[in-house]
Structure formats: C-alpha cells, structure tokens
PDB file of N, CA and C in Angstrom:
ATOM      1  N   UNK A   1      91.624  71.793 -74.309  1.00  0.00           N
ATOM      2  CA  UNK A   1      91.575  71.316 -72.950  1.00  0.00           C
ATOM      3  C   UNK A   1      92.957  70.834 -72.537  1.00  0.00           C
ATOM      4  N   UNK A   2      93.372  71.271 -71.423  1.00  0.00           N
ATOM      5  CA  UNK A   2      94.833  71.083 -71.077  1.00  0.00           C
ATOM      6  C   UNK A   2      94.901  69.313 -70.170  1.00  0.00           C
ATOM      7  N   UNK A   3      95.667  68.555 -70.448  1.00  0.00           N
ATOM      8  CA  UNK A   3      95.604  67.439 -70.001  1.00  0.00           C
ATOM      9  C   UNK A   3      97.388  67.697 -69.403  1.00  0.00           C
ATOM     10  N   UNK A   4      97.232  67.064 -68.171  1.00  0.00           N
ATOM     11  CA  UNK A   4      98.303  66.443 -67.144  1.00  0.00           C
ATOM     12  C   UNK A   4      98.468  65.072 -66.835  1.00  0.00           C
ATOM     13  N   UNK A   5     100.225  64.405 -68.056  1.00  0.00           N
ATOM     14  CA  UNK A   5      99.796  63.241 -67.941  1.00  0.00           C
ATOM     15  C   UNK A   5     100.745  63.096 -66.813  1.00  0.00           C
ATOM     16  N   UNK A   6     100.749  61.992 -65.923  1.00  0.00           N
ATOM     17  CA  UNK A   6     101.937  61.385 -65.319  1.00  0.00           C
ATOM     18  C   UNK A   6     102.916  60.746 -65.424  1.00  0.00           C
ATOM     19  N   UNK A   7     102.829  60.521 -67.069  1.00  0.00           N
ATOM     20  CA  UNK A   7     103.884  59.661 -67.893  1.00  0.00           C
ATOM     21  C   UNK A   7     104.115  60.172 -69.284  1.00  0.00           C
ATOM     22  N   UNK A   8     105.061  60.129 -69.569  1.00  0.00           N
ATOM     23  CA  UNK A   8     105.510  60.131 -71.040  1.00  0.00           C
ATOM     24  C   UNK A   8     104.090  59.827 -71.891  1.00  0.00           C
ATOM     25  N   UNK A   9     103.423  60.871 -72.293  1.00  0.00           N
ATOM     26  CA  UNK A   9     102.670  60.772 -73.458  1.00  0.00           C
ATOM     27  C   UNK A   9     103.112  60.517 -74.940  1.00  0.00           C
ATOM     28  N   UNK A  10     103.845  59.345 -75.086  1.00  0.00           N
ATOM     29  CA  UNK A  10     104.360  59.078 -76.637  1.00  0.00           C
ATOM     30  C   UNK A  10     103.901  58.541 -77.805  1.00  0.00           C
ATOM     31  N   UNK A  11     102.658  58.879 -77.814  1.00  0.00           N
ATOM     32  CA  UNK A  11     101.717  58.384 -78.778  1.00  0.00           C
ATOM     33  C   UNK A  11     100.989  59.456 -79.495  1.00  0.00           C
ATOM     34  N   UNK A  12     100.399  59.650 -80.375  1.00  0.00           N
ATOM     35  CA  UNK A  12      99.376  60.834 -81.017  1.00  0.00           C
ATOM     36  C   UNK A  12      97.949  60.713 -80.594  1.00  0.00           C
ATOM     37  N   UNK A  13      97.726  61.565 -80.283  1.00  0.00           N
ATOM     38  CA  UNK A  13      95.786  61.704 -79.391  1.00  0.00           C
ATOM     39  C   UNK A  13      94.972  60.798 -80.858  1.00  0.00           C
ATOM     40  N   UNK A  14      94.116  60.158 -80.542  1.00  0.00           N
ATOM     41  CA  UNK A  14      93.397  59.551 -81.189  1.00  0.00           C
ATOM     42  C   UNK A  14      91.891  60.915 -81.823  1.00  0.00           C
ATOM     43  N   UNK A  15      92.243  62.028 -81.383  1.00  0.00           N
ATOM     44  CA  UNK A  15      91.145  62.301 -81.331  1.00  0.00           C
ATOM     45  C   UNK A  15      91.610  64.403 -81.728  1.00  0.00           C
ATOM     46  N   UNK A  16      92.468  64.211 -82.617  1.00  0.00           N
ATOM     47  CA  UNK A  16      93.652  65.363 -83.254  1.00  0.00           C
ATOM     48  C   UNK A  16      92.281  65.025 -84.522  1.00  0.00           C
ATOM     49  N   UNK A  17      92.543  66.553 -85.273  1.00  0.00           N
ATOM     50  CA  UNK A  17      91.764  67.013 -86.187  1.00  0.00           C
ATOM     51  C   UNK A  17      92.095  66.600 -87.184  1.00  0.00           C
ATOM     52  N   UNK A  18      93.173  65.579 -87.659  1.00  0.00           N
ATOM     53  CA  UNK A  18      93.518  65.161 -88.972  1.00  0.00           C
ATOM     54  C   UNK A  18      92.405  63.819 -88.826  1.00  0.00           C
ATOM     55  N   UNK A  19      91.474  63.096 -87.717  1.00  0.00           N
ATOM     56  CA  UNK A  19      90.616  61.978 -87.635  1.00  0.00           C
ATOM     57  C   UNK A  19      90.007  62.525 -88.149  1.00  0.00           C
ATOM     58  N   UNK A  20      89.091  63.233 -88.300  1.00  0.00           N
ATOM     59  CA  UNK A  20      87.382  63.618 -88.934  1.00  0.00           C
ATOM     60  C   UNK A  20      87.493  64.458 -89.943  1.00  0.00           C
ATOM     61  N   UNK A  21      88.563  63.948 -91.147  1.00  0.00           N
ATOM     62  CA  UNK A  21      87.965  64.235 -92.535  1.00  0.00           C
ATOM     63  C   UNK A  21      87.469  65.589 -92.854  1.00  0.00           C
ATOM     64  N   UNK A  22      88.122  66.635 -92.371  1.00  0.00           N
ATOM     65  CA  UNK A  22      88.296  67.675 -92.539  1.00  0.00           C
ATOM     66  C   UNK A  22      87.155  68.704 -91.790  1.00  0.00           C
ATOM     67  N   UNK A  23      86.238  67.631 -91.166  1.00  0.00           N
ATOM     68  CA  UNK A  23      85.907  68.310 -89.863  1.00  0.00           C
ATOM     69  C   UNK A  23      86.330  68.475 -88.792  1.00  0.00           C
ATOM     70  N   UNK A  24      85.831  69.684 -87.653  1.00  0.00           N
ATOM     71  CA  UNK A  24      86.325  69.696 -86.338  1.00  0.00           C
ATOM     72  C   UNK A  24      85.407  69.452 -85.190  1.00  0.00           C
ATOM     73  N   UNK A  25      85.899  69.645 -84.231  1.00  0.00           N
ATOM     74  CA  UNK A  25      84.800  69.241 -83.372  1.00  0.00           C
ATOM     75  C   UNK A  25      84.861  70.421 -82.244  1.00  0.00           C
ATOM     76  N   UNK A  26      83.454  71.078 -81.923  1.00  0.00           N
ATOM     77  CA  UNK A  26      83.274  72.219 -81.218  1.00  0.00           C
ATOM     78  C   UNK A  26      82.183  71.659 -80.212  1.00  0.00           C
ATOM     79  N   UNK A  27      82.600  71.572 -79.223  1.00  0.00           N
ATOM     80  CA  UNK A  27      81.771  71.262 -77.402  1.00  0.00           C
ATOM     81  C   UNK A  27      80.624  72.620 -77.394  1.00  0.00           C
ATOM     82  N   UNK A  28      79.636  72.609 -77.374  1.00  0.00           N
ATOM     83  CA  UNK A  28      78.632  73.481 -76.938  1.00  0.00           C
ATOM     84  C   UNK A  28      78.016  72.995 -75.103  1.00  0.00           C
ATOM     85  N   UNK A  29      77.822  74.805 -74.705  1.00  0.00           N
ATOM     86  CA  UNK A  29      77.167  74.289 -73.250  1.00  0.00           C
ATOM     87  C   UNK A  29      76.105  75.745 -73.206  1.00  0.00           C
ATOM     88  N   UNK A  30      74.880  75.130 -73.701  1.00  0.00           N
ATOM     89  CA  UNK A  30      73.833  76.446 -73.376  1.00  0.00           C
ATOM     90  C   UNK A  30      73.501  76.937 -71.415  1.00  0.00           C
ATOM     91  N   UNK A  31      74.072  77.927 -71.463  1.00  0.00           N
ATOM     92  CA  UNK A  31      73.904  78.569 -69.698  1.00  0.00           C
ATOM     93  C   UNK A  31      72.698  78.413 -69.195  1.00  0.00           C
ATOM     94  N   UNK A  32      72.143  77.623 -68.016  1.00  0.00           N
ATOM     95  CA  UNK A  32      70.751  77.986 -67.503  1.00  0.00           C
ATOM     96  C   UNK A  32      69.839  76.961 -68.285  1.00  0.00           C
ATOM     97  N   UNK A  33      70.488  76.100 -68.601  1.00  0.00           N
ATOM     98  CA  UNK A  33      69.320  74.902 -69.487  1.00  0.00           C
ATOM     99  C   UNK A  33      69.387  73.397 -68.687  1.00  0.00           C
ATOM    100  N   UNK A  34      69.608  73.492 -67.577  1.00  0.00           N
ATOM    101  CA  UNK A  34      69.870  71.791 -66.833  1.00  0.00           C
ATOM    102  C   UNK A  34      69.175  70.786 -67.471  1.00  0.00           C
ATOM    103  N   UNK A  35      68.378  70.496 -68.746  1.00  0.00           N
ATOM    104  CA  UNK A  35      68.141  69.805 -69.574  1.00  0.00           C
ATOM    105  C   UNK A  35      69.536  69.127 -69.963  1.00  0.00           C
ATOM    106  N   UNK A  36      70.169  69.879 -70.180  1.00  0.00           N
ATOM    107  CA  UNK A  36      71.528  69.229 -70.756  1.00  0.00           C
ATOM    108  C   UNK A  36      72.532  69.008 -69.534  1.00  0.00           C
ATOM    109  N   UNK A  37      72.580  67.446 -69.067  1.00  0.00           N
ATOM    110  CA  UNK A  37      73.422  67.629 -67.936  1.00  0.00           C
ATOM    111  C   UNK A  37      74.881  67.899 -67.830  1.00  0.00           C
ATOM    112  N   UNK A  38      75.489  68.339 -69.315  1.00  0.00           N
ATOM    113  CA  UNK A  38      76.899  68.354 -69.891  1.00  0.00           C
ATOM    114  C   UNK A  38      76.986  68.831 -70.842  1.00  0.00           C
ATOM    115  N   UNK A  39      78.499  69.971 -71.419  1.00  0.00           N
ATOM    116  CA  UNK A  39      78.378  70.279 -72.666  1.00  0.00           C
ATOM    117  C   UNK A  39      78.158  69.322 -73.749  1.00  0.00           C
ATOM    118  N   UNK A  40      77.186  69.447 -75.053  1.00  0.00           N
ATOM    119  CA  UNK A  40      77.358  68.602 -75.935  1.00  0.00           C
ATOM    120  C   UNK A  40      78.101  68.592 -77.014  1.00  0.00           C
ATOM    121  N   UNK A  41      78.357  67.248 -77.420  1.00  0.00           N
ATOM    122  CA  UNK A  41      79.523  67.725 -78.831  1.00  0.00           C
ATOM    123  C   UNK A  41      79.312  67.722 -80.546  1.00  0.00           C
ATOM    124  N   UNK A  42      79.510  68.907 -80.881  1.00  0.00           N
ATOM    125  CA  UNK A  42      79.438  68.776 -82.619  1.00  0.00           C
ATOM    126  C   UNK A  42      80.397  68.589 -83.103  1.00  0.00           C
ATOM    127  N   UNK A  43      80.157  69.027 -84.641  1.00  0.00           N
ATOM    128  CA  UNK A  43      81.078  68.600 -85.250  1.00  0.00           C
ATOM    129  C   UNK A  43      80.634  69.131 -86.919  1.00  0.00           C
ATOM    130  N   UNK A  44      81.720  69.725 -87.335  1.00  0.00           N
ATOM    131  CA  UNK A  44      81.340  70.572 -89.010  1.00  0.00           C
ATOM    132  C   UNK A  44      82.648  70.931 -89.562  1.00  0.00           C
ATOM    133  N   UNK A  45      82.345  71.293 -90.362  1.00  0.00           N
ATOM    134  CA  UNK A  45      83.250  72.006 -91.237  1.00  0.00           C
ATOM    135  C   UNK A  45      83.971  73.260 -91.306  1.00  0.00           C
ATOM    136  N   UNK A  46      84.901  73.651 -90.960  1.00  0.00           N
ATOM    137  CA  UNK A  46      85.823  74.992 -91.163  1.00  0.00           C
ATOM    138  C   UNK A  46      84.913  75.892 -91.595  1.00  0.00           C
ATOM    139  N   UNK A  47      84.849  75.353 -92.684  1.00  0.00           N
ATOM    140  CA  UNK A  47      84.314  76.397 -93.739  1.00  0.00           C
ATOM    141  C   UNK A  47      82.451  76.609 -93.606  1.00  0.00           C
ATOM    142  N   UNK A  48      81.951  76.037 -92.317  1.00  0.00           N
ATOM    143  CA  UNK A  48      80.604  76.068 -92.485  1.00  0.00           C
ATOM    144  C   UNK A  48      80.255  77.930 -91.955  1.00  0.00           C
ATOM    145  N   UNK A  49      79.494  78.207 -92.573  1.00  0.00           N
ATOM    146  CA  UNK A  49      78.990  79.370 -91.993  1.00  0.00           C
ATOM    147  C   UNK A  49      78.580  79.607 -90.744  1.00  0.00           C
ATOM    148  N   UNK A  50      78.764  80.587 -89.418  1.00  0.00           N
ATOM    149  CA  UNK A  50      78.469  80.198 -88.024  1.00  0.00           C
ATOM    150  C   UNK A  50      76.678  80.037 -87.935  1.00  0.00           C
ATOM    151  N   UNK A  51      76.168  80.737 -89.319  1.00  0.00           N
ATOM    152  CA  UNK A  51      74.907  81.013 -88.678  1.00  0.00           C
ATOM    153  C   UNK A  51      74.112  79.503 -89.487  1.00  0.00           C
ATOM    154  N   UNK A  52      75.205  78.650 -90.267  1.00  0.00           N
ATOM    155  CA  UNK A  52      74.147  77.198 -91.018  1.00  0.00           C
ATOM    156  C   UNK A  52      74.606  76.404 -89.863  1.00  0.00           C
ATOM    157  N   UNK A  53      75.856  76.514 -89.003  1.00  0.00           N
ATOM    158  CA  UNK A  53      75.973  75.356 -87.902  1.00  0.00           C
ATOM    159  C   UNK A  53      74.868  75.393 -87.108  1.00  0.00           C
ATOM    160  N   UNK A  54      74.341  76.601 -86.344  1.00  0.00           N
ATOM    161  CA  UNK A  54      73.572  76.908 -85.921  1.00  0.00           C
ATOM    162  C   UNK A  54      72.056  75.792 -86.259  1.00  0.00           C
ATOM    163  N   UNK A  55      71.469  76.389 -87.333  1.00  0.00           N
ATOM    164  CA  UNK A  55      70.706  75.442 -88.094  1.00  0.00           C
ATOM    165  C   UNK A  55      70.762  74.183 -87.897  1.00  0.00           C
ATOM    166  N   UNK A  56      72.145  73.459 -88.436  1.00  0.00           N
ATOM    167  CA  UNK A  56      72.047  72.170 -88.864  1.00  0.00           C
ATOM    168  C   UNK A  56      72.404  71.512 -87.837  1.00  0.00           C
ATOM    169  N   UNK A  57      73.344  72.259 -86.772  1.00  0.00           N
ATOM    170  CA  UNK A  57      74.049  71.368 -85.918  1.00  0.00           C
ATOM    171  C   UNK A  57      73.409  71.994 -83.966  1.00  0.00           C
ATOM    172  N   UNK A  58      72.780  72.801 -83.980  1.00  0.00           N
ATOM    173  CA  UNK A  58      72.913  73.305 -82.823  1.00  0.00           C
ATOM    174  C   UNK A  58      71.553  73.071 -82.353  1.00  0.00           C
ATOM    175  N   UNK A  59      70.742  73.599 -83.023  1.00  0.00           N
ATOM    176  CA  UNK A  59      69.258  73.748 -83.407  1.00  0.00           C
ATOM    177  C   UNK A  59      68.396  72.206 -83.015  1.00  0.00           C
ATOM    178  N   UNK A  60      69.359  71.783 -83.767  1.00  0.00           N
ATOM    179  CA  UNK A  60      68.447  70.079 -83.392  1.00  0.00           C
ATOM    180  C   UNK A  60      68.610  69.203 -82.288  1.00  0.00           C
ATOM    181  N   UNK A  61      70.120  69.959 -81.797  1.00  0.00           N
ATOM    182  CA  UNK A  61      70.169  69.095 -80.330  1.00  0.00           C
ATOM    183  C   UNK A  61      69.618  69.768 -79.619  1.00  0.00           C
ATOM    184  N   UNK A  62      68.904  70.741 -79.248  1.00  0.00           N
ATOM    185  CA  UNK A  62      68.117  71.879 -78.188  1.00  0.00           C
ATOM    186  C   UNK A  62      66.907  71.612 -78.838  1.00  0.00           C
ATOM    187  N   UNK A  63      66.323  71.455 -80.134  1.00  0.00           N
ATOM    188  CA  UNK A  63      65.174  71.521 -79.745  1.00  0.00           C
ATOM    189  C   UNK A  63      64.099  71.234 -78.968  1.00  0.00           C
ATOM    190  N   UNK A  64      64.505  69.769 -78.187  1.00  0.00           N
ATOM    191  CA  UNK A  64      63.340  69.324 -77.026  1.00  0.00           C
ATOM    192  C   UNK A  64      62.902  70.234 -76.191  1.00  0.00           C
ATOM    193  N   UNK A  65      63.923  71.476 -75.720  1.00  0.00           N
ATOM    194  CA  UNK A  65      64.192  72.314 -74.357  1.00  0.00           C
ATOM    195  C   UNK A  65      62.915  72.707 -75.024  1.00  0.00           C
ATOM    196  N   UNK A  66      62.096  73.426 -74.140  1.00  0.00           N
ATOM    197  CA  UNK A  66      60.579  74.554 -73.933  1.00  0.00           C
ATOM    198  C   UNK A  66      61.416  75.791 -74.493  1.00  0.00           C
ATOM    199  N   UNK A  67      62.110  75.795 -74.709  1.00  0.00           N
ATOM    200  CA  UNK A  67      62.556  77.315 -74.554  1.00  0.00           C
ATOM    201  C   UNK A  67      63.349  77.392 -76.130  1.00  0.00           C
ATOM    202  N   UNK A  68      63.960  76.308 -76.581  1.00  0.00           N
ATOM    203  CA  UNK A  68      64.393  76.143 -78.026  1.00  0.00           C
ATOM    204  C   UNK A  68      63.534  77.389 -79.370  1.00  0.00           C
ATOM    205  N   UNK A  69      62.227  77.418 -78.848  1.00  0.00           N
ATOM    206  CA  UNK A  69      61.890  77.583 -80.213  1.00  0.00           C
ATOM    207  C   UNK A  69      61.661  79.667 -79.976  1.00  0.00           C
ATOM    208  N   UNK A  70      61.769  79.550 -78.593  1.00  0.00           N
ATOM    209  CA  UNK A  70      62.135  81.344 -78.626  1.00  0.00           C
ATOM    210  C   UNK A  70      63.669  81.631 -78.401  1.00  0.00           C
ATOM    211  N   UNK A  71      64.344  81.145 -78.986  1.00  0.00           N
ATOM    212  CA  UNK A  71      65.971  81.793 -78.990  1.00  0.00           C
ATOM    213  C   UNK A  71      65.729  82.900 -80.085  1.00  0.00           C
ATOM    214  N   UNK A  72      66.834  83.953 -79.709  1.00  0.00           N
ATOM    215  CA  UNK A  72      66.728  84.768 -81.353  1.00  0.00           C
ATOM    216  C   UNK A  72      68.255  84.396 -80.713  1.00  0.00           C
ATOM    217  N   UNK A  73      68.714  84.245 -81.777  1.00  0.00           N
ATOM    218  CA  UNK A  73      70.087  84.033 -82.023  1.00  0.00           C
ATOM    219  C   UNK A  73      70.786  85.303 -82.210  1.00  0.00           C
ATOM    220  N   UNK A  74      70.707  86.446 -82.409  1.00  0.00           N
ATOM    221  CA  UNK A  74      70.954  87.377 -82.644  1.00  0.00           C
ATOM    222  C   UNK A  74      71.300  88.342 -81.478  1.00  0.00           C
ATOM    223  N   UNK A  75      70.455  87.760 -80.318  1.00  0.00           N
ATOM    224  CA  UNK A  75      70.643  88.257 -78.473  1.00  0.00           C
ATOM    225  C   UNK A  75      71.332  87.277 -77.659  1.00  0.00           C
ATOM    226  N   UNK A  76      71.397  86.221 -78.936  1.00  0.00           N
ATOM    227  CA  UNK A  76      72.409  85.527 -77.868  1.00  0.00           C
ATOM    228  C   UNK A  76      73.970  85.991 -77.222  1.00  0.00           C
ATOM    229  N   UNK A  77      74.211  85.457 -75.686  1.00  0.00           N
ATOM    230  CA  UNK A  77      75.438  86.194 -75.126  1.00  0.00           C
ATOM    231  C   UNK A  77      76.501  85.170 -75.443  1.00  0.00           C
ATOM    232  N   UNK A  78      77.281  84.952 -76.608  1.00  0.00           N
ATOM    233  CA  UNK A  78      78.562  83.736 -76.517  1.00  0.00           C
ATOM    234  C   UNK A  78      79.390  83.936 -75.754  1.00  0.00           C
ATOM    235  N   UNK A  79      80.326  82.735 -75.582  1.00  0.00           N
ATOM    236  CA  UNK A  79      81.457  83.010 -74.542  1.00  0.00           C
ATOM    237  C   UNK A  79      82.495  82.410 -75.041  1.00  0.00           C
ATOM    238  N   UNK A  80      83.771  82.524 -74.989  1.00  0.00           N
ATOM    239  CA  UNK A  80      84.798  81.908 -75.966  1.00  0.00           C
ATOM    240  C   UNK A  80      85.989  81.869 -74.826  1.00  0.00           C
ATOM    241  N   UNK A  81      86.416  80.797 -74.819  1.00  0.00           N
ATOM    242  CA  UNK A  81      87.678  81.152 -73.981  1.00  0.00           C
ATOM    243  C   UNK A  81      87.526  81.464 -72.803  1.00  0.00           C
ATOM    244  N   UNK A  82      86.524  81.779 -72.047  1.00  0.00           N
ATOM    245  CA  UNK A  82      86.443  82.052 -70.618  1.00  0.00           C
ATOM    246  C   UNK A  82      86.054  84.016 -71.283  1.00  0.00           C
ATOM    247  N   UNK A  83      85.773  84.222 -72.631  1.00  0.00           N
ATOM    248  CA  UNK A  83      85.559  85.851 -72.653  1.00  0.00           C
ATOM    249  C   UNK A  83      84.341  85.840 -73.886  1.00  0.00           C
ATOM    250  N   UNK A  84      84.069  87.139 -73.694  1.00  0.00           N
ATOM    251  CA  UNK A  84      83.194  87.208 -74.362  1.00  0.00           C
ATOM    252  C   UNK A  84      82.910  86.893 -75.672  1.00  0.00           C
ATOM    253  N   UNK A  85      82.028  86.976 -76.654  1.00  0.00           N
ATOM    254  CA  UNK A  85      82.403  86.607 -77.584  1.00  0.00           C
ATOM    255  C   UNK A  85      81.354  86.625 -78.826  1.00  0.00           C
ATOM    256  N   UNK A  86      81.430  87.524 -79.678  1.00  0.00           N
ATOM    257  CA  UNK A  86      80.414  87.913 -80.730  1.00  0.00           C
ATOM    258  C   UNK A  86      80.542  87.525 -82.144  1.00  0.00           C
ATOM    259  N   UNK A  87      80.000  86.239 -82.532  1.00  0.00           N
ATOM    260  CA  UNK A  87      80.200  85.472 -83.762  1.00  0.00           C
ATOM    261  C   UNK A  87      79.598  86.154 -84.958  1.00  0.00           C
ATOM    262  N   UNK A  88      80.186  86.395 -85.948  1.00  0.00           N
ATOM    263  CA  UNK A  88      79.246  86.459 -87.223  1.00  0.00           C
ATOM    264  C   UNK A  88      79.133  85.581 -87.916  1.00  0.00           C
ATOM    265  N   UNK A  89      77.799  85.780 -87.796  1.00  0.00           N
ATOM    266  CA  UNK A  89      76.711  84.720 -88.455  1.00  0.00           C
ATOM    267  C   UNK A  89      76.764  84.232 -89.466  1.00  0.00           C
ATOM    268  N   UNK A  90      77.165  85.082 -90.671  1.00  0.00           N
ATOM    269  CA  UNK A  90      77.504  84.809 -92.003  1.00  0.00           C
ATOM    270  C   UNK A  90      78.889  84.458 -92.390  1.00  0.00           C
ATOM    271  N   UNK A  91      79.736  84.630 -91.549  1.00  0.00           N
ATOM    272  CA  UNK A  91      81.186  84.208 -91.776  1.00  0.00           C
ATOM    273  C   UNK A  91      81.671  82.711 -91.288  1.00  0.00           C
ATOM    274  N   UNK A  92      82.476  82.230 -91.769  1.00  0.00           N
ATOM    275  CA  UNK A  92      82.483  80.339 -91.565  1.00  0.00           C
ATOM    276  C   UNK A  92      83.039  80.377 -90.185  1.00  0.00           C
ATOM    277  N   UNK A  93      83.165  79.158 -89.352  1.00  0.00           N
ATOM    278  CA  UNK A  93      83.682  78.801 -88.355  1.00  0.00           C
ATOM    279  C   UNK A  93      85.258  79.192 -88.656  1.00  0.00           C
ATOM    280  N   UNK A  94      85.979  79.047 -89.164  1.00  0.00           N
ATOM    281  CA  UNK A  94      87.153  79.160 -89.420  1.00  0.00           C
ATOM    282  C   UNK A  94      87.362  80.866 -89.168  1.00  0.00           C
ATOM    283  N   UNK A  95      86.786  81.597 -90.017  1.00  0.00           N
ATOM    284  CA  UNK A  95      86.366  83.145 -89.947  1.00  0.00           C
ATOM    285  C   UNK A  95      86.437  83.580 -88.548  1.00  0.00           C
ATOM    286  N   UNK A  96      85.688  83.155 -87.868  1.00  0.00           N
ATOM    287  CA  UNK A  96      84.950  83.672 -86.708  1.00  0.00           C
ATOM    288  C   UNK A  96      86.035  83.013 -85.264  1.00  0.00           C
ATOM    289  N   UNK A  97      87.314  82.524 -85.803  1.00  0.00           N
ATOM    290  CA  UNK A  97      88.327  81.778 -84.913  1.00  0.00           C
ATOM    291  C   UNK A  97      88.178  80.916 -84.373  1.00  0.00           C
ATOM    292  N   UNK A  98      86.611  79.895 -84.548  1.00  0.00           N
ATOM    293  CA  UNK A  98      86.851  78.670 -84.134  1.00  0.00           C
ATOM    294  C   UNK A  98      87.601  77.373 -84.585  1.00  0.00           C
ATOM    295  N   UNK A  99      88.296  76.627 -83.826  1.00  0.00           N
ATOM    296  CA  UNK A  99      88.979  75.863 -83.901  1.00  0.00           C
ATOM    297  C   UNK A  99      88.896  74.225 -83.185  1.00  0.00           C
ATOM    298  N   UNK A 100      89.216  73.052 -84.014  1.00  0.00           N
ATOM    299  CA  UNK A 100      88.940  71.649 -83.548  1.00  0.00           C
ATOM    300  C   UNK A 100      88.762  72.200 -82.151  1.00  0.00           C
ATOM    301  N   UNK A 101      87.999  71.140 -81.306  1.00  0.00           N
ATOM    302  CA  UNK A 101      87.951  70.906 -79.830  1.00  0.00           C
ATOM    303  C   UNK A 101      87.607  72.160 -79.278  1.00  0.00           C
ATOM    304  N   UNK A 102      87.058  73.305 -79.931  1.00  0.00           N
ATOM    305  CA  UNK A 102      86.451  74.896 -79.116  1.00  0.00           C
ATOM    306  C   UNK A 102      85.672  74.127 -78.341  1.00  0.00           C
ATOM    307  N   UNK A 103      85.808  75.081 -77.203  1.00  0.00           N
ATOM    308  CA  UNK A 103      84.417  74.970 -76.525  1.00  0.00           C
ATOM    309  C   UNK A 103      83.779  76.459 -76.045  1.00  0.00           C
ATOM    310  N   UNK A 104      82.603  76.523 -76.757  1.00  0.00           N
ATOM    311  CA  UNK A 104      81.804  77.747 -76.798  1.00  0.00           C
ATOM    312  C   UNK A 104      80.251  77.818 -75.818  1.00  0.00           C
ATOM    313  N   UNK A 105      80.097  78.497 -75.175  1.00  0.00           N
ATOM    314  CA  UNK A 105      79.186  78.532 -74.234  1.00  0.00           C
ATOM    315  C   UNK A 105      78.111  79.595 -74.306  1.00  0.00           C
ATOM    316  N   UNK A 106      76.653  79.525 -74.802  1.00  0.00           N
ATOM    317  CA  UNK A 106      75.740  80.273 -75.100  1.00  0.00           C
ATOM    318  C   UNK A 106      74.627  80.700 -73.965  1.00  0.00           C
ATOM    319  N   UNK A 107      74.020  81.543 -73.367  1.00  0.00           N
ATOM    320  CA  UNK A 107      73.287  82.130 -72.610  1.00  0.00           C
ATOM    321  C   UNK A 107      72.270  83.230 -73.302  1.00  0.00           C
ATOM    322  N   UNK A 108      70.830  82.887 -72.951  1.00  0.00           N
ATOM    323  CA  UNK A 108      70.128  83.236 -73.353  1.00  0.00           C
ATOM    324  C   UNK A 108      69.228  84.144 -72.844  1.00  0.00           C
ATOM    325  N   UNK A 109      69.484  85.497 -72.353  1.00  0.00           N
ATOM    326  CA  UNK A 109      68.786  85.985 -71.008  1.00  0.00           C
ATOM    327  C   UNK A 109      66.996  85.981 -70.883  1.00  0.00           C
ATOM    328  N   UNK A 110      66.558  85.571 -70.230  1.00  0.00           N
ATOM    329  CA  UNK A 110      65.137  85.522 -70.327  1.00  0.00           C
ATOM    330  C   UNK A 110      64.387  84.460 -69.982  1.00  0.00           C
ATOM    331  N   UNK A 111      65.186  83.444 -70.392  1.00  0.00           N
ATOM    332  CA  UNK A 111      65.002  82.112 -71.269  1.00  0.00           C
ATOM    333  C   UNK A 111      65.950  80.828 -70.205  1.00  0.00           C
ATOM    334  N   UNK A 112      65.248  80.478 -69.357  1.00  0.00           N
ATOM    335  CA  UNK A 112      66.188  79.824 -67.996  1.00  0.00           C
ATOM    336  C   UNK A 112      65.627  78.836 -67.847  1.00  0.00           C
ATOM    337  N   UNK A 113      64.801  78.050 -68.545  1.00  0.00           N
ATOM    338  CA  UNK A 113      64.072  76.519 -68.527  1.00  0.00           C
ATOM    339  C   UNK A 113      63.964  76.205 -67.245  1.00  0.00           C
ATOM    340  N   UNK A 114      65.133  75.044 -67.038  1.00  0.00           N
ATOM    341  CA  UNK A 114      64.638  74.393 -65.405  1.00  0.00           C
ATOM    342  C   UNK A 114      65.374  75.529 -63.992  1.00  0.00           C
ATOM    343  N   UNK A 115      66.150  76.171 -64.723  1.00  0.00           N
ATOM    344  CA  UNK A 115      66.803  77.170 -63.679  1.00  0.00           C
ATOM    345  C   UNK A 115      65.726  78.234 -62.736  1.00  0.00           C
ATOM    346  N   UNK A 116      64.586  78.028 -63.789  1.00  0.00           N
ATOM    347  CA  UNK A 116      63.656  79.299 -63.058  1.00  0.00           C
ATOM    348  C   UNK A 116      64.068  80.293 -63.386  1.00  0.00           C
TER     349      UNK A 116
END
C-alpha cells in the first residue's frame, strides 16, 4: 500500500515483516459478500501451503457467511495486484508470490450472499 507522507518519514514502520516472527501478513476481501464490511487481515507463514492457509486461516473467518460452506475453492476467481490471479494450492505462499502486506481479493460466481 503506497503511503504519502507530508513529512520526513524517519522512523521504521512499526508494522515491516521483521515484527511477526517470521510471519506475514496478507489482507483478504471476498467480492459480493457485504457481510464483511472491509478487507480482513491474516497472517501465516511463507512457507504455509496456499491450499492449508485456506483451511486454517481463511475458512474460519467466512464461515458465518450462508454461502461459506458451498465455496469450491478450486472455481474460485483470485485477484492479485489489481490482475488476475491463479494460486496453487499445494505450493507455499512464498511459491505462489505472495508477500508481507498482499492484498488478495476472491470472488465466487454464483455465490453473492447479501449482494443478491
């Protein structure tokens, strides 16, 4: 995320990937779910596989949504960067080019909760 300061920024961000112990932190925003009034934020390991974040980290903050328990993950549309974006599942976050502070955006066609 690009920040514009108005002053001499001479300090180190409190919030740089050497804080969380060799985790990073990746912003999720599922498309068409107004359940979530904002992207939410995780947080894992480099080395986690894209398809155990999923599981451990993605899975449990969506499950309340009506619509959580018919995702196939496999039709999901990612978005990376403002582009498209097709993760493998079995390869770690690191693998798959995510990096501290990503922010990745998932859409689920079918599947539009409060959007209708």
């Amino acid at each position: 995320m690009a920040i514009i300061a108005r002053k001499p920024y001479d300090f180190p961000p409190a919030d740089s990937v050497e804080h969380y112990h060799g985790d990073q932190l990746i912003y999720m925003c599922w498309g068409h779910h107004l359940m979530f009034a904002a992207p939410f934020m995780t947080m894992a390991s480099p080395k986690t596989s894209f398809g155990e974040f999923l599981k451990t980290a993605l899975e449990p903050i969506i499950a309340l949504d009506p619509d959580a328990a018919k995702v196939d993950w496999t039709k999901v549309e990612w978005t990376r960067r403002g582009k498209a974006f097709k993760p493998a599942l079995d390869k770690s976050l690191q693998d798959n080019g995510i990096v501290h502070k990503e922010y990745l955006r998932f859409d689920t066609p079918g599947l539009n909760t409060v959007c209708g």
